[in-house]
C-alpha atoms as a PDB file:
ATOM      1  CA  UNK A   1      75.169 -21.958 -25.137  1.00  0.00           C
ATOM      2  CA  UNK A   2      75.257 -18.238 -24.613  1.00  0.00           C
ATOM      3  CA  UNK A   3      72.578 -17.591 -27.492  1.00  0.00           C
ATOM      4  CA  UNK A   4      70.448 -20.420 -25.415  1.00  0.00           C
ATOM      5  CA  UNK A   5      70.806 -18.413 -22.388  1.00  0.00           C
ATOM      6  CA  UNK A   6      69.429 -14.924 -23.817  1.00  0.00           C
ATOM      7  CA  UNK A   7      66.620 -16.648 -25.785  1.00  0.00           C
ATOM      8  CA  UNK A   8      65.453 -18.441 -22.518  1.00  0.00           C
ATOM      9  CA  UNK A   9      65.847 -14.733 -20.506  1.00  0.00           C
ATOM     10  CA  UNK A  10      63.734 -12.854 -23.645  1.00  0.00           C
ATOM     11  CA  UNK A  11      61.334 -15.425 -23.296  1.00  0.00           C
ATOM     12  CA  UNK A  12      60.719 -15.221 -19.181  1.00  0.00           C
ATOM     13  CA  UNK A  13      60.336 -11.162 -20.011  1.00  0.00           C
ATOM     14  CA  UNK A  14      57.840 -11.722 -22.787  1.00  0.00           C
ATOM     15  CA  UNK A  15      55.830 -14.050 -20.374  1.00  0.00           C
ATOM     16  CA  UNK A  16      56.382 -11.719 -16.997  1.00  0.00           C
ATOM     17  CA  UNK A  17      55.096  -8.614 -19.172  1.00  0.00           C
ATOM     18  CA  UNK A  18      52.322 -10.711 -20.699  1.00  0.00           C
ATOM     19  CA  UNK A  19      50.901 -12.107 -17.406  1.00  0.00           C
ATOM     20  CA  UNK A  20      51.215  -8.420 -15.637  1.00  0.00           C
ATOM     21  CA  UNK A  21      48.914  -6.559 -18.592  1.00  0.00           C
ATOM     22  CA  UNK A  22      46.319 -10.159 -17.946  1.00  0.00           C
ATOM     23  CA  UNK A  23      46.163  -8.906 -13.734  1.00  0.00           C
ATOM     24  CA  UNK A  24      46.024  -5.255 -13.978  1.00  0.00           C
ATOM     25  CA  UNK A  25      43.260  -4.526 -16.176  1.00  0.00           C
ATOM     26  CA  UNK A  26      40.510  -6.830 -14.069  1.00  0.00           C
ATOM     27  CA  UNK A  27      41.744  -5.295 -11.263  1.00  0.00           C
ATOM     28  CA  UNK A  28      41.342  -1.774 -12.897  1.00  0.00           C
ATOM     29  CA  UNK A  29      37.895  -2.713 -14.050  1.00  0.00           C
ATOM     30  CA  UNK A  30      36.750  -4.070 -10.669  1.00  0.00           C
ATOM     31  CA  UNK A  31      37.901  -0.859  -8.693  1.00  0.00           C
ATOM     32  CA  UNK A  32      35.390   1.234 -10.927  1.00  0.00           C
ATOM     33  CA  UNK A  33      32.936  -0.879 -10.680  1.00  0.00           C
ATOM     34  CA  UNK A  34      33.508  -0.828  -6.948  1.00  0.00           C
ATOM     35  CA  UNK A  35      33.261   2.942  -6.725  1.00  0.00           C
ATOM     36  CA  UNK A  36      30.695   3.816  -9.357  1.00  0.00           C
ATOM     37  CA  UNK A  37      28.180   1.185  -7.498  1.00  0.00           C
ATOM     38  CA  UNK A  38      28.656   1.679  -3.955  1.00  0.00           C
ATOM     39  CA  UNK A  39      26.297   3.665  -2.432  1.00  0.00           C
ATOM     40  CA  UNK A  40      27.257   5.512   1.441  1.00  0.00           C
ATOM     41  CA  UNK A  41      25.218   6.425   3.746  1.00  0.00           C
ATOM     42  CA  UNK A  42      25.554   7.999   6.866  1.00  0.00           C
ATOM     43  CA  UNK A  43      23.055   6.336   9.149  1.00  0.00           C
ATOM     44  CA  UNK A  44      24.511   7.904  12.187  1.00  0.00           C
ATOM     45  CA  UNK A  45      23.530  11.282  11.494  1.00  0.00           C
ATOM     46  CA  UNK A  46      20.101  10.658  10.571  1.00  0.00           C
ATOM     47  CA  UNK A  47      19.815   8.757  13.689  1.00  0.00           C
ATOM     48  CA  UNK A  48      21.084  11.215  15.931  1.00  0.00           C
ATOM     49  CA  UNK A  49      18.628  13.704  14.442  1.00  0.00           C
ATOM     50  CA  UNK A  50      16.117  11.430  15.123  1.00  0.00           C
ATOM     51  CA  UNK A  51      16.820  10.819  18.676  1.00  0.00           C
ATOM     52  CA  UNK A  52      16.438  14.253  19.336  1.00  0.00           C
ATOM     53  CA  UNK A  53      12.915  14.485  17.922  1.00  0.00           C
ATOM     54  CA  UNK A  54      11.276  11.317  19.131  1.00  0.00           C
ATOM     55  CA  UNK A  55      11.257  10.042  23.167  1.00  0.00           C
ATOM     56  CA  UNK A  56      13.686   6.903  24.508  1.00  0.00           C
ATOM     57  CA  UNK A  57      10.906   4.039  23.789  1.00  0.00           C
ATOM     58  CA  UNK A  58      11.221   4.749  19.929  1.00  0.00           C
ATOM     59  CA  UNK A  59      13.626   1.730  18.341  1.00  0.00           C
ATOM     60  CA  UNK A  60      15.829   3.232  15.593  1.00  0.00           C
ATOM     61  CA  UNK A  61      17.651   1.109  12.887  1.00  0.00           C
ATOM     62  CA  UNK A  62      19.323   1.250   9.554  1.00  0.00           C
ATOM     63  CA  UNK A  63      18.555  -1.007   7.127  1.00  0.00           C
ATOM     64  CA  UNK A  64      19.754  -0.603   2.987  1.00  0.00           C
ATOM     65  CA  UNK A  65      18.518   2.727   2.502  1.00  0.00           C
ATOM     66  CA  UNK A  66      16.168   2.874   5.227  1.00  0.00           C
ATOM     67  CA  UNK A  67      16.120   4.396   8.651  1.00  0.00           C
ATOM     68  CA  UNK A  68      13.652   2.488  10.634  1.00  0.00           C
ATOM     69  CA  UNK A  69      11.902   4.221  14.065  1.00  0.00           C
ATOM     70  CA  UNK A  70       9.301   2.085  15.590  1.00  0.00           C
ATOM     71  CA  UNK A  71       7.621   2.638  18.632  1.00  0.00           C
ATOM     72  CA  UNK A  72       6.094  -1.015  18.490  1.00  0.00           C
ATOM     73  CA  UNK A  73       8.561  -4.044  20.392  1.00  0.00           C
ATOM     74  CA  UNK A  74      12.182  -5.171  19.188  1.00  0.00           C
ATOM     75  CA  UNK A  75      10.488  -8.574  18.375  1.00  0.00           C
ATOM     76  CA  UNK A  76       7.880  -6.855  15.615  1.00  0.00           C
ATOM     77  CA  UNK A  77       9.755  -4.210  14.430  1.00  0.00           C
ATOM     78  CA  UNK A  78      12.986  -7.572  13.404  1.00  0.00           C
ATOM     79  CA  UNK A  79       9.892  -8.743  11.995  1.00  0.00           C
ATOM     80  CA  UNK A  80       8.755  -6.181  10.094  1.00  0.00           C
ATOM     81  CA  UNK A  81      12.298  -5.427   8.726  1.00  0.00           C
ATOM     82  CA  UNK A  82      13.593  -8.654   7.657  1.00  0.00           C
ATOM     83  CA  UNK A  83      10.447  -9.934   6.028  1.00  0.00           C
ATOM     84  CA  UNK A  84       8.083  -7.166   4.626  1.00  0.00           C
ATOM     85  CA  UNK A  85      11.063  -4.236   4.228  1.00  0.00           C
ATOM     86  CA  UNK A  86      13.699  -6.491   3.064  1.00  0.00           C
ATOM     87  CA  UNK A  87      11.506  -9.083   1.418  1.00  0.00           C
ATOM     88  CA  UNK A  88       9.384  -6.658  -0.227  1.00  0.00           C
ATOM     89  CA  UNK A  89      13.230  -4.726  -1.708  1.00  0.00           C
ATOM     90  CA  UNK A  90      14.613  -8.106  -2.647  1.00  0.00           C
ATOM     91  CA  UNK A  91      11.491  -9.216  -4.966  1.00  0.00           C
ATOM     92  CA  UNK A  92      11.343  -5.489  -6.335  1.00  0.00           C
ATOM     93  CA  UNK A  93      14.908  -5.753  -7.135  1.00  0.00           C
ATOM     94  CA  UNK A  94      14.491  -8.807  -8.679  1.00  0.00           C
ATOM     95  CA  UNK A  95      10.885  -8.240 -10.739  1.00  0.00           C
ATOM     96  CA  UNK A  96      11.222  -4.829 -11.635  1.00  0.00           C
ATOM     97  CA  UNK A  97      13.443  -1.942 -10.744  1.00  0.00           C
ATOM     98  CA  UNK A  98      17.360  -1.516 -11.367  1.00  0.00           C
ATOM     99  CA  UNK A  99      18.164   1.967 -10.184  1.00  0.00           C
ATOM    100  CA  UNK A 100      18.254   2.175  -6.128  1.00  0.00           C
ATOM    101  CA  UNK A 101      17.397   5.070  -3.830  1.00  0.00           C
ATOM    102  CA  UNK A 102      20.692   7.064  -3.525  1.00  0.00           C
ATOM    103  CA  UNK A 103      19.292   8.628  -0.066  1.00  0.00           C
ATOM    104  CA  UNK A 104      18.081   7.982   2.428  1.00  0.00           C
ATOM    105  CA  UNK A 105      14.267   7.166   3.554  1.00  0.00           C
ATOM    106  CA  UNK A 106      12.972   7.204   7.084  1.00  0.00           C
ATOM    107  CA  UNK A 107      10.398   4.831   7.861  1.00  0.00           C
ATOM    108  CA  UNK A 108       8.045   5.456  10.611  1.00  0.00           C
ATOM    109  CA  UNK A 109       6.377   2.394  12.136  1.00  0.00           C
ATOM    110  CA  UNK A 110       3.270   3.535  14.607  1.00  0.00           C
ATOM    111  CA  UNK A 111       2.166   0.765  16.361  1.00  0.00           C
ATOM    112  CA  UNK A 112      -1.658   2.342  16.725  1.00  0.00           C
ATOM    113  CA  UNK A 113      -3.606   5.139  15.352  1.00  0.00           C
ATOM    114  CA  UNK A 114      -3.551   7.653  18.073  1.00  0.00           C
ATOM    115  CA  UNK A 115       0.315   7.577  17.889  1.00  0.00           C
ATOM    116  CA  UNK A 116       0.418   7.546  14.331  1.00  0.00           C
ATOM    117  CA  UNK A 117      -1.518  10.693  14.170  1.00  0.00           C
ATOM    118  CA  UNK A 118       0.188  12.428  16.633  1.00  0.00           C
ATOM    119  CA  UNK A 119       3.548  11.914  15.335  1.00  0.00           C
ATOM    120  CA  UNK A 120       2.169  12.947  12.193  1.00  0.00           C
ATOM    121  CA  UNK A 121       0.845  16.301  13.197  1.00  0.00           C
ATOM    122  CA  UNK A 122       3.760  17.100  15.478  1.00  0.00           C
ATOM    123  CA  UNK A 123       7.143  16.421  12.905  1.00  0.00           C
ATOM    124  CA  UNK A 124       5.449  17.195   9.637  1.00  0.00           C
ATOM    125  CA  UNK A 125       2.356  19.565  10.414  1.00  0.00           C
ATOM    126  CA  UNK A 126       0.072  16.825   8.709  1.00  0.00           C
ATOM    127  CA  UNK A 127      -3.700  15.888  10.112  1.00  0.00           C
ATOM    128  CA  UNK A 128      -5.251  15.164   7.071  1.00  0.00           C
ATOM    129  CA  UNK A 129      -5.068  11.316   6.977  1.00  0.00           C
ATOM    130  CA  UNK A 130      -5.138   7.894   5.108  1.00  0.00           C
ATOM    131  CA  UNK A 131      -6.139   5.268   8.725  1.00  0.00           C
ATOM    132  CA  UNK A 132      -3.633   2.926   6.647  1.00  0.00           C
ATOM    133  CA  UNK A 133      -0.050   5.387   6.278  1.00  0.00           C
ATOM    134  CA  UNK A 134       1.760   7.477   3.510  1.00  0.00           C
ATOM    135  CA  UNK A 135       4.629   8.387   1.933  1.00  0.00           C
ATOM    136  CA  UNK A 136       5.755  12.124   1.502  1.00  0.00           C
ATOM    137  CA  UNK A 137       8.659  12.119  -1.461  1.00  0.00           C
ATOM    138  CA  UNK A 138       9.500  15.925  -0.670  1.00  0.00           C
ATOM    139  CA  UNK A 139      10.493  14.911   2.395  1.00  0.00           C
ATOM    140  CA  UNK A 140      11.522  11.308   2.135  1.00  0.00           C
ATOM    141  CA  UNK A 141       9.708   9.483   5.068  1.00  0.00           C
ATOM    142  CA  UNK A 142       7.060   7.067   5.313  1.00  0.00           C
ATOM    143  CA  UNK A 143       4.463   7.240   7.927  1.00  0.00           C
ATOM    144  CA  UNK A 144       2.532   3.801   8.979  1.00  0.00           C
ATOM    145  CA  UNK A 145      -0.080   2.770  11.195  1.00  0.00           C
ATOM    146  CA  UNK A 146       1.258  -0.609  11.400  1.00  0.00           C
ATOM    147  CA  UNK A 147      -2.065  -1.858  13.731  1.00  0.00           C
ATOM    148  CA  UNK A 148      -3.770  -1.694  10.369  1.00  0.00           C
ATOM    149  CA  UNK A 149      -1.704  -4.503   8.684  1.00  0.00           C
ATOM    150  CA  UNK A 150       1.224  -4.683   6.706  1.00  0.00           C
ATOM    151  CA  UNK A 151      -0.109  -4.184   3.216  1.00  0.00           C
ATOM    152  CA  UNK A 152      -0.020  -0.545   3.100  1.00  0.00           C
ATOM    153  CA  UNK A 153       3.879  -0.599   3.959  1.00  0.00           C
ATOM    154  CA  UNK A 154       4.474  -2.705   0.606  1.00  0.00           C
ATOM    155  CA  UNK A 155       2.586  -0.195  -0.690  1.00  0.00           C
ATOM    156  CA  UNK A 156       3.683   2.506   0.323  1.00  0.00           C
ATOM    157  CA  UNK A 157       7.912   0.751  -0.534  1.00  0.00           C
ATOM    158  CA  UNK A 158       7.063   0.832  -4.466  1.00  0.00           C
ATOM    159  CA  UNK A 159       6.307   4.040  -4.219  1.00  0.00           C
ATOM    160  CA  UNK A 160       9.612   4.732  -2.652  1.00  0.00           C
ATOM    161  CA  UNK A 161      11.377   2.797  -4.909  1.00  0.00           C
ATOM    162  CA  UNK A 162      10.078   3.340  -8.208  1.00  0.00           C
ATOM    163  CA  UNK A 163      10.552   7.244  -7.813  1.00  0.00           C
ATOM    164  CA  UNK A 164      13.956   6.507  -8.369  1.00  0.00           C
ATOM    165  CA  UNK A 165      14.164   3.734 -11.164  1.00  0.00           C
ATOM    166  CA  UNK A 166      10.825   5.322 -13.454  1.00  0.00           C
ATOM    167  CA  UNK A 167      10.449   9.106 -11.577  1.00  0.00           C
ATOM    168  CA  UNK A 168       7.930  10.215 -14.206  1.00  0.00           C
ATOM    169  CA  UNK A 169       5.460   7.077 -13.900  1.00  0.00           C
ATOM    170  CA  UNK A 170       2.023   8.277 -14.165  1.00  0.00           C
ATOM    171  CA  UNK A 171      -0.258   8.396 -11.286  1.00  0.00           C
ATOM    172  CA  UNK A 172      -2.846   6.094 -12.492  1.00  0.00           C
ATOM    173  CA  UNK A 173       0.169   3.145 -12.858  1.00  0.00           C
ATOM    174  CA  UNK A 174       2.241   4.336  -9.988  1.00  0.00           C
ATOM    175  CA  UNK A 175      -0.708   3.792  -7.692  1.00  0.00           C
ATOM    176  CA  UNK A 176      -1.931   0.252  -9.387  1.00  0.00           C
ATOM    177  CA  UNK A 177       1.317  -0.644  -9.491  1.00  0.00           C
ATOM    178  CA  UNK A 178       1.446   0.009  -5.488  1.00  0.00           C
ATOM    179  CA  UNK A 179      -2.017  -0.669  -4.932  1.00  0.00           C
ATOM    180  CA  UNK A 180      -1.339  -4.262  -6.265  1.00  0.00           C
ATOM    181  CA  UNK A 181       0.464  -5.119  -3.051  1.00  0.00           C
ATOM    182  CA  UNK A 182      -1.780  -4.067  -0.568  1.00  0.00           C
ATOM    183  CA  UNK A 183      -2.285  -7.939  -0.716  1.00  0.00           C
ATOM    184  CA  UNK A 184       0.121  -9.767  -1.536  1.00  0.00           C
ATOM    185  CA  UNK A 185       2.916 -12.965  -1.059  1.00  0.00           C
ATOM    186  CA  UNK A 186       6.340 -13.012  -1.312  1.00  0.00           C
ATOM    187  CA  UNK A 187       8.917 -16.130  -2.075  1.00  0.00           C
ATOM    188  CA  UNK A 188      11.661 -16.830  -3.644  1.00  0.00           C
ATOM    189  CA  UNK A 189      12.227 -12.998  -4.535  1.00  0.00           C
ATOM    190  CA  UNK A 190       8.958 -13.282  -6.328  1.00  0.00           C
ATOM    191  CA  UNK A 191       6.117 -11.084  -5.000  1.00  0.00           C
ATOM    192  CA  UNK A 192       2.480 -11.617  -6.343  1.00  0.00           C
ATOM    193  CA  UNK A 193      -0.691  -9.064  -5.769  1.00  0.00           C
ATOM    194  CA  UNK A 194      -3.869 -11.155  -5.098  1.00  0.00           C
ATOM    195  CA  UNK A 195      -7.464  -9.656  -5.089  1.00  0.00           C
ATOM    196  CA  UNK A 196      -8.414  -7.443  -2.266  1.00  0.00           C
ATOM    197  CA  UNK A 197     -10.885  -5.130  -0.826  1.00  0.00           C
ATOM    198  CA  UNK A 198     -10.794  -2.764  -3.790  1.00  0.00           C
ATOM    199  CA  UNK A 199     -13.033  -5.187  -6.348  1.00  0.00           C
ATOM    200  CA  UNK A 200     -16.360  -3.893  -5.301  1.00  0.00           C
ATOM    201  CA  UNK A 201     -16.306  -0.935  -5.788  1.00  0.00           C
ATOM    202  CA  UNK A 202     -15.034  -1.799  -9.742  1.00  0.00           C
ATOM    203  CA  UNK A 203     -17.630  -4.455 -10.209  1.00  0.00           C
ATOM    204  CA  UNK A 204     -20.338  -2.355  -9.062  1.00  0.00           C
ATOM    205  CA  UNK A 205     -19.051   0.490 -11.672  1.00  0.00           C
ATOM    206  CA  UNK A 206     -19.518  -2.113 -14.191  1.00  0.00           C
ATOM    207  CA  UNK A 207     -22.625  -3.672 -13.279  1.00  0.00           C
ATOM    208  CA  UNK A 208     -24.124  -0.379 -12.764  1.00  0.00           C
ATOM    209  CA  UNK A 209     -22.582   0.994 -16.258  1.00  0.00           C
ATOM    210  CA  UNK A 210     -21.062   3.568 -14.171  1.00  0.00           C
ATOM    211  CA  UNK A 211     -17.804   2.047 -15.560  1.00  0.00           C
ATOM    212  CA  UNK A 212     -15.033   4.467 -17.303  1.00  0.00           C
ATOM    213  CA  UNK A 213     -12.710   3.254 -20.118  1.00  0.00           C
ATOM    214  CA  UNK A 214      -8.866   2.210 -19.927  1.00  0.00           C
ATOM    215  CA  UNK A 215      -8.418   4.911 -22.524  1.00  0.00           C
ATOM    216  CA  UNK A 216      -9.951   7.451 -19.752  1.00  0.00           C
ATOM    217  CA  UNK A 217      -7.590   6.443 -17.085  1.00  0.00           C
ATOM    218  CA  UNK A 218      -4.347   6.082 -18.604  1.00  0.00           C
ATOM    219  CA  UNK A 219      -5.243   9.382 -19.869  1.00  0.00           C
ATOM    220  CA  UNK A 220      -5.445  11.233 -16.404  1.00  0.00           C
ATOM    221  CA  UNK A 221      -2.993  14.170 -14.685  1.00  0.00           C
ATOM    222  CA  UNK A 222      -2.329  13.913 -11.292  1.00  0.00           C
ATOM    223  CA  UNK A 223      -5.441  15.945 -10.575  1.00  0.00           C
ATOM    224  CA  UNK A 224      -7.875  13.872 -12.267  1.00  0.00           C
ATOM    225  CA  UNK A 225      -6.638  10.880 -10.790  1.00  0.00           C
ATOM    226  CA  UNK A 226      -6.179  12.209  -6.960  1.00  0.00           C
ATOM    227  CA  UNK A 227      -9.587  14.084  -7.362  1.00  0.00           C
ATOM    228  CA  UNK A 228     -13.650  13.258  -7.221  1.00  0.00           C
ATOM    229  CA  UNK A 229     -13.167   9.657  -8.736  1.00  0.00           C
ATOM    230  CA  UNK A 230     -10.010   8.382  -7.028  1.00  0.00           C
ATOM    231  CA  UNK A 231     -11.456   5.591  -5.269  1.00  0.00           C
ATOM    232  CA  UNK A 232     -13.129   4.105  -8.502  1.00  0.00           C
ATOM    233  CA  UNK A 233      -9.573   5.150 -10.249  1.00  0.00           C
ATOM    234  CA  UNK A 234      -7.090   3.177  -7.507  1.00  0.00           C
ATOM    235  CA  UNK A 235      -9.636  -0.016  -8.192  1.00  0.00           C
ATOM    236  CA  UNK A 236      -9.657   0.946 -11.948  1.00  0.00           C
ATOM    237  CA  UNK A 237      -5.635   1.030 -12.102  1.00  0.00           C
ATOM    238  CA  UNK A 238      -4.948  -1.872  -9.285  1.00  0.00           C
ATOM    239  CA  UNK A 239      -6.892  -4.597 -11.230  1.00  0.00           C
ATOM    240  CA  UNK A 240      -5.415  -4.036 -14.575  1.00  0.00           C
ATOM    241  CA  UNK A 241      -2.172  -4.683 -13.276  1.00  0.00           C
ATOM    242  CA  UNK A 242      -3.705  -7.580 -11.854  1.00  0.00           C
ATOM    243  CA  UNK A 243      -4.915  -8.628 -14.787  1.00  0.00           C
ATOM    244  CA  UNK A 244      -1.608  -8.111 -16.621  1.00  0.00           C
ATOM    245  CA  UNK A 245       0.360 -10.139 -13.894  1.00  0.00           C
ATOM    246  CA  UNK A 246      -1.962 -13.273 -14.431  1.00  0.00           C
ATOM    247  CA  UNK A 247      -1.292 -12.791 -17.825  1.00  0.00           C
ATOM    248  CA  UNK A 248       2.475 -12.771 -17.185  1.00  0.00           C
ATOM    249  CA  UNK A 249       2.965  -9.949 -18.412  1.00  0.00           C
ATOM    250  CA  UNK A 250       2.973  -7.384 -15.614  1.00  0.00           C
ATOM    251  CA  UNK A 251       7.422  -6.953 -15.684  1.00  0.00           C
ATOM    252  CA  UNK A 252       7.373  -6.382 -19.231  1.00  0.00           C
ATOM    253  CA  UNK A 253       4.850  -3.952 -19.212  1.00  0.00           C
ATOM    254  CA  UNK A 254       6.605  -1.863 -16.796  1.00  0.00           C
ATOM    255  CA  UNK A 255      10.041  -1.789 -18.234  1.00  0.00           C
ATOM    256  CA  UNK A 256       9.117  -1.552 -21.578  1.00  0.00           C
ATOM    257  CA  UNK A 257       6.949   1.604 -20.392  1.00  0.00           C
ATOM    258  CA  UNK A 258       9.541   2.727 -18.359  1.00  0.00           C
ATOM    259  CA  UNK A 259      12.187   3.056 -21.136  1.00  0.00           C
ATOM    260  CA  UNK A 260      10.143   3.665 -23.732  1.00  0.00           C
ATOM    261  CA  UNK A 261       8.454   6.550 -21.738  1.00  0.00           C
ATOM    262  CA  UNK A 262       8.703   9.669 -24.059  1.00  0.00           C
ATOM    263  CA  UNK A 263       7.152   7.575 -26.919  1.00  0.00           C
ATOM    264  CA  UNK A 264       3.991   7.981 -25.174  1.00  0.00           C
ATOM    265  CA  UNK A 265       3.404   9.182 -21.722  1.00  0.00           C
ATOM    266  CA  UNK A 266      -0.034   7.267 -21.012  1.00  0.00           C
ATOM    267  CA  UNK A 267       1.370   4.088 -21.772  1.00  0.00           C
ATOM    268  CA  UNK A 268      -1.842   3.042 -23.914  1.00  0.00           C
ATOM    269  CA  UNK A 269       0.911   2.113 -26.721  1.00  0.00           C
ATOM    270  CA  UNK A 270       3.200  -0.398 -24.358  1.00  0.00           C
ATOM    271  CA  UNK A 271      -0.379  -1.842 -23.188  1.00  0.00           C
ATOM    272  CA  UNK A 272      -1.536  -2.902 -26.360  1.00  0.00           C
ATOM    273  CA  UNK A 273       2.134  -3.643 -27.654  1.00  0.00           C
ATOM    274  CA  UNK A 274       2.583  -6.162 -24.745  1.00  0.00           C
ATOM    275  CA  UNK A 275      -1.126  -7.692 -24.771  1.00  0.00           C
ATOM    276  CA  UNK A 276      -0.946  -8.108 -28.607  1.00  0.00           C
ATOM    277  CA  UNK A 277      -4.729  -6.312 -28.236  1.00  0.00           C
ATOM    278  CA  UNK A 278      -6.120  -3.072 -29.292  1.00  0.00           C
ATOM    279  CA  UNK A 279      -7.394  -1.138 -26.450  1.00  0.00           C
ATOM    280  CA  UNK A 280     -11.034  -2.148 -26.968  1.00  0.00           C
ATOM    281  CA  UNK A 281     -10.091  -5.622 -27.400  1.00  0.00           C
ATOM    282  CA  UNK A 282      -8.099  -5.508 -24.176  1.00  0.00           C
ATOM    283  CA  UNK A 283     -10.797  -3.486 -22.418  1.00  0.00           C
ATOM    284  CA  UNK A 284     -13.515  -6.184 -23.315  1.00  0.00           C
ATOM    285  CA  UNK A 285     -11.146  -8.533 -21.657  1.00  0.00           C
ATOM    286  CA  UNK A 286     -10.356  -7.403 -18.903  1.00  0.00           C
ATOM    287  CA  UNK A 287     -14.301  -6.292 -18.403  1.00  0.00           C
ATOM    288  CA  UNK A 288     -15.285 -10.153 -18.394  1.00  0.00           C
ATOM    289  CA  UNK A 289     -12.139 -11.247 -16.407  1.00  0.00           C
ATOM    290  CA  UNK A 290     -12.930  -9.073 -13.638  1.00  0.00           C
ATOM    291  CA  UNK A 291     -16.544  -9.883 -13.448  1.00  0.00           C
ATOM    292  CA  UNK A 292     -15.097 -13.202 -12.951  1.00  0.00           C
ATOM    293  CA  UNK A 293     -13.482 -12.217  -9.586  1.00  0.00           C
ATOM    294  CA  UNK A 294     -13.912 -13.241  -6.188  1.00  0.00           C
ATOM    295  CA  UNK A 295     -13.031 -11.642  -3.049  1.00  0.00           C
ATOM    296  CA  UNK A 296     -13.389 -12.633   0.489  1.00  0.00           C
ATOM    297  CA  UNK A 297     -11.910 -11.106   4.032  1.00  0.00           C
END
């Protein structure tokens, strides 16, 4: 009886000490998990600074890693929040990027030109426009002229975001990439680029053999691409990503370029390993796809 007695206590230790180790280390795993990816930020200061630049009928709010001030009504700047700012994170989140901002961005929604340019001039010394908006990185803000659409916001957001999941992307794919969406629709976290006003001017480069190669623009600095020819090379870069999304292949191209990067820098490499095509057999297809193209207001 006694040895029955100290068996039956040795074997409640054995199972007290057994389920204690199962509890503590998923707890110990969650709490890092917890603290390594939460991100804090404090909205309350940037707003306060804020208050003090801009007048009473601005509308300031915080939303993931944004600081929204709109001088447009409550009704359109909800709007503009829930659908094209948080729809347009949610289907970036879910298509392409992994790392997040880790501060924070102010977005500036103008509800016309004249205040868009005057707010522009007066906090950040700038006069030299786009009609549509921009994004200055060095200072983390976006500026829009909202009265212009939408599409430039979305835009203007990959920009944002991708300088934090793929910071060296190369101009010419950094602005198809963004370009992509001046157009675009958005369910189900899924956001698709369809053809806008930049195929003319691409089409007429090709029908007017005034057309330059794939292997030309991948191959552009940030000078080249920004300079004489940027027009031409925002069409050139926004309808091969096109091209690649109808192909399915857009995602894959990006991340595979993304962390593949120091492999090769233009990305010509991750284009043909993707497509399964040489650059000129790509180029010729592409060529004839876009001829194929139809845009309409």
């Amino acid at each position: 009886m006694h040895k029955i007695f100290l068996l039956s206590i040795l074997i409640l230790l054995i199972s007290c000490k057994t389920k204690s180790s199962q509890v503590e280390k998923p707890a110990e795993i969650i709490k890092k998990t917890e603290v390594e990816d939460t991100i804090t930020f404090d909205y309350d200061s940037k707003i306060s600074e804020l208050r003090k630049q801009l007048p009473e009928n601005f509308i300031l709010k915080s939303h993931s890693c944004f600081i929204i001030a709109s001088n447009m009504s409550e009704e359109e700047t909800g709007r503009l929040i829930d659908h094209t700012i948080a729809g347009a994170e949610d289907c970036f989140y879910n298509n392409y990027f992994e790392k997040k901002p880790d501060e924070l961005i102010t977005i500036f929604l103008f509800k016309d030109d004249n205040t868009y340019r005057y707010w522009a001039k007066k906090l950040y010394g700038d006069t030299d426009l786009s009609r549509f908006g921009y994004y200055k990185p060095s200072k983390r803000v976006m500026l829009m002229n909202i009265s212009t659409g939408g599409g430039t916001l979305v835009h203007e957001l990959t920009h944002a975001f991708v300088r934090y999941d793929f910071p060296d992307i190369p101009s010419w794919f950094n602005e198809g990439l963004g370009s992509l969406y001046e157009r675009c629709s958005m369910n189900n976290k899924e956001i698709l680029g369809h053809t806008n006003w930049r195929l003319p001017e691409l089409q007429d480069a090709i029908r007017d053999k005034a057309y330059t190669s794939l292997d030309l623009l991948t191959s552009t600095n940030d000078d080249e691409f920004y300079g004489d020819n940027s027009s031409y090379n925002y069409a050139q870069a926004r309808y091969l990503c096109q091209y690649l999304q109808e192909k399915n292949l857009l995602k894959k191209f990006y991340k595979t370029f993304r962390d593949n990067y120091e492999k090769d820098k233009t990305g010509k490499t991750f284009l043909e390993e993707v497509t399964k095509l040489k650059l000129a057999e790509l180029e010729y297809e592409y060529i004839e796809w876009v001829k194929n193209l139809k845009y309409s207001d």
